[in-house]
N, C-alpha and C. Protein backbone atom coordinates (compact mmCIF):
# COMPACT_ATOMS: atom_id res chain seq x y z
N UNK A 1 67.02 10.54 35.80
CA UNK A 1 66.42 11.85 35.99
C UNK A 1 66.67 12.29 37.43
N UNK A 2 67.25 13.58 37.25
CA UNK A 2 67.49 14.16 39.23
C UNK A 2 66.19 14.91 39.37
N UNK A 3 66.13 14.53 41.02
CA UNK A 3 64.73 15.45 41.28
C UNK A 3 65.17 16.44 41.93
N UNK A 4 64.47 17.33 41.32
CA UNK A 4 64.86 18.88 42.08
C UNK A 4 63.63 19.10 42.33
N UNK A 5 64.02 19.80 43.70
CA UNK A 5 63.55 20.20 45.05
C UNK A 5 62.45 21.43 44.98
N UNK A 6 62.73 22.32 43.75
CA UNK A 6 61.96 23.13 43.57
C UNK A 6 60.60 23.15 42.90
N UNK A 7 60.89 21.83 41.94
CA UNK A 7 59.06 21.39 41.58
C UNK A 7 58.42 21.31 42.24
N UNK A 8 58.49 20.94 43.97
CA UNK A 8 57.61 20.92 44.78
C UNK A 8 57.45 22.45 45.80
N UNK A 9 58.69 22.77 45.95
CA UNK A 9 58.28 24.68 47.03
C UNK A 9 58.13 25.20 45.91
N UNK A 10 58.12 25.45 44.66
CA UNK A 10 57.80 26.54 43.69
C UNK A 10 55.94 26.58 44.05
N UNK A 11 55.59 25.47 43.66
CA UNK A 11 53.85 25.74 43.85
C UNK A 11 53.34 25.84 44.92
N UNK A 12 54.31 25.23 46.33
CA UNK A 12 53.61 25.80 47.48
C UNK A 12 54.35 27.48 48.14
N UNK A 13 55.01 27.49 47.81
CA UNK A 13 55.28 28.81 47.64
C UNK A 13 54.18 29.83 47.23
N UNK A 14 53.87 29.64 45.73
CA UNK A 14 52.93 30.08 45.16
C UNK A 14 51.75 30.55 45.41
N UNK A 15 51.03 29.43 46.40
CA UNK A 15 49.88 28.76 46.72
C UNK A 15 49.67 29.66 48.13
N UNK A 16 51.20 29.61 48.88
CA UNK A 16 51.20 30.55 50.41
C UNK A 16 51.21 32.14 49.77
N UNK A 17 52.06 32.43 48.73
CA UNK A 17 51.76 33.86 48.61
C UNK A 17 50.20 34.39 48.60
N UNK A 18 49.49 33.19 47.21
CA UNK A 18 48.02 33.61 47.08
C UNK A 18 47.12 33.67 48.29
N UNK A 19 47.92 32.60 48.80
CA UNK A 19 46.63 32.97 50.33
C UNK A 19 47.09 33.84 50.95
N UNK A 20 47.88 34.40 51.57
CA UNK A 20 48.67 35.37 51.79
C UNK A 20 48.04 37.22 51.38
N UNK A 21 47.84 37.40 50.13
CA UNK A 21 47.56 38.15 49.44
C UNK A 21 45.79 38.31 49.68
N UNK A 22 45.66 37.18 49.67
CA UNK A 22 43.69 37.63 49.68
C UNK A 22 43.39 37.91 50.77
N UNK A 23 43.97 37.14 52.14
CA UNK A 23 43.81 38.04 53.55
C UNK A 23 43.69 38.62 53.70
N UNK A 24 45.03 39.48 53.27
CA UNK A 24 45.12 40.87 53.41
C UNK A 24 44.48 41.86 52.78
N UNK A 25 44.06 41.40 51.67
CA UNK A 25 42.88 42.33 50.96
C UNK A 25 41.33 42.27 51.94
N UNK A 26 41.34 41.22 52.24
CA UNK A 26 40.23 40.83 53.10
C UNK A 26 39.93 41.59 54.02
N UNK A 27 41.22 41.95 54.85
CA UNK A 27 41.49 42.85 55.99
C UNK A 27 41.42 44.13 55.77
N UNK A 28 41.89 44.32 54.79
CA UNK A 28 42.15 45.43 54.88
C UNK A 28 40.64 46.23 54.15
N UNK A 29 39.83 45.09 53.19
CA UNK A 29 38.63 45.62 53.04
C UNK A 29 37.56 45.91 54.15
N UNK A 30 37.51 45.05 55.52
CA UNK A 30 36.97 45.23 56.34
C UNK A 30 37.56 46.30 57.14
N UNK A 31 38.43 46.58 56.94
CA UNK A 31 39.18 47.81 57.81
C UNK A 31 38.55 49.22 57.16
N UNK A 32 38.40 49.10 55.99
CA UNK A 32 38.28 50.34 54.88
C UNK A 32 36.30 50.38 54.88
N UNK A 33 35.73 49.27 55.36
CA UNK A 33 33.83 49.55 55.19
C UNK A 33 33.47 49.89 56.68
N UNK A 34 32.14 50.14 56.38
CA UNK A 34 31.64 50.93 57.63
C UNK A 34 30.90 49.67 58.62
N UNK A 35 30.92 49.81 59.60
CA UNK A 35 30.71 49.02 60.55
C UNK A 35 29.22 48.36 60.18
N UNK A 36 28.43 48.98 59.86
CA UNK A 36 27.48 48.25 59.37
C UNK A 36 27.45 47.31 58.46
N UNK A 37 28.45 47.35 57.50
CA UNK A 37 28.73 46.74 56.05
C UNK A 37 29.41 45.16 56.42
N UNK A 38 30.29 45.61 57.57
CA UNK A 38 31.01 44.85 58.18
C UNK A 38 30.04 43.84 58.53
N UNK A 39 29.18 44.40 59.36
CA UNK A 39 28.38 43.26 60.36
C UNK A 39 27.25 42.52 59.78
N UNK A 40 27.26 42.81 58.34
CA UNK A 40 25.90 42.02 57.61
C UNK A 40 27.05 41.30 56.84
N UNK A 41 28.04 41.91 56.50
CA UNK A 41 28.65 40.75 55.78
C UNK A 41 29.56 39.30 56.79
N UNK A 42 29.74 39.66 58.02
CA UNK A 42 29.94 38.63 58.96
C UNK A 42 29.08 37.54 59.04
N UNK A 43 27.56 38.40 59.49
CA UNK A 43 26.17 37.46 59.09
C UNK A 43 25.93 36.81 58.36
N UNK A 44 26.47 37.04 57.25
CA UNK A 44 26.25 36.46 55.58
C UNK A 44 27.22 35.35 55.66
N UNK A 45 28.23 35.30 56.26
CA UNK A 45 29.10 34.45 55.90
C UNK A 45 28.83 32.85 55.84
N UNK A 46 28.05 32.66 56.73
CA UNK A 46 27.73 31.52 57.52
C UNK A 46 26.65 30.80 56.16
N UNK A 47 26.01 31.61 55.66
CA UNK A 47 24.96 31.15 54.65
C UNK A 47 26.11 30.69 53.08
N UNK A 48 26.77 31.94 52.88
CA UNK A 48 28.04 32.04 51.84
C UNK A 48 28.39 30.35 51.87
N UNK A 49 28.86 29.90 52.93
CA UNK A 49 29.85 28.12 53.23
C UNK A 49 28.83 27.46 53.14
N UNK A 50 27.33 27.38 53.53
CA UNK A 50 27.09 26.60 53.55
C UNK A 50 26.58 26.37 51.90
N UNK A 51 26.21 27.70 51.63
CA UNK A 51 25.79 27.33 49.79
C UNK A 51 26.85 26.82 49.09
N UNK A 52 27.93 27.34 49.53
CA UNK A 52 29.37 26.72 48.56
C UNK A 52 29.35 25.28 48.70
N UNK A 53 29.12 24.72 50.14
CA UNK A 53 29.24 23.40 50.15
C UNK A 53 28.29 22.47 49.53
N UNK A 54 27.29 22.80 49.46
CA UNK A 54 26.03 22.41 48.82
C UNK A 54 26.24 22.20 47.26
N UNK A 55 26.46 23.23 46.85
CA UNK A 55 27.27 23.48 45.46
C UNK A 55 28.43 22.29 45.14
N UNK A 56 28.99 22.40 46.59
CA UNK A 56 30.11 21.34 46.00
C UNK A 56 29.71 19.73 45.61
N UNK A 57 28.25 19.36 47.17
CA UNK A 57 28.30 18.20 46.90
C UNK A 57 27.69 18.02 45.80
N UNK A 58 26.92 18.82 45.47
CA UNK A 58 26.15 18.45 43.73
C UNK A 58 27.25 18.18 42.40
N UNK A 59 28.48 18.33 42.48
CA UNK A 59 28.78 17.99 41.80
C UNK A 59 29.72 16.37 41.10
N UNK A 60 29.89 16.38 42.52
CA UNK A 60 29.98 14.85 43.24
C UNK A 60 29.32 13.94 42.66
């Protein structure tokens, strides 16, 4: 069996577009809300990671 090279950059390829893509939506959503919207959702963020992580270890 030959190994080709592309089973492995096809999914990180993939993987860089998707992250790639949500950034920029990211950005460009904070570019597009109003400064207030902005600054509670900055605030929020910090609570957002830590519930995700919490979330995560429970499933552990």
């Amino acid at each position: 069996m030959e190994f080709d090279p592309m089973l492995i950059f096809a999914p990180l390829l993939g993987l860089l577009l998707a992250i790639t893509c949500a950034a920029v939506v990211c950005v460009v959503a904070l570019c597009r809300a109003e400064r207030t919207d902005v600054v509670a959702t900055v605030r929020a963020l910090p609570d957002l990671v830590a519930t995700f992580l919490r979330h995560r270890r429970k499933k552990r």
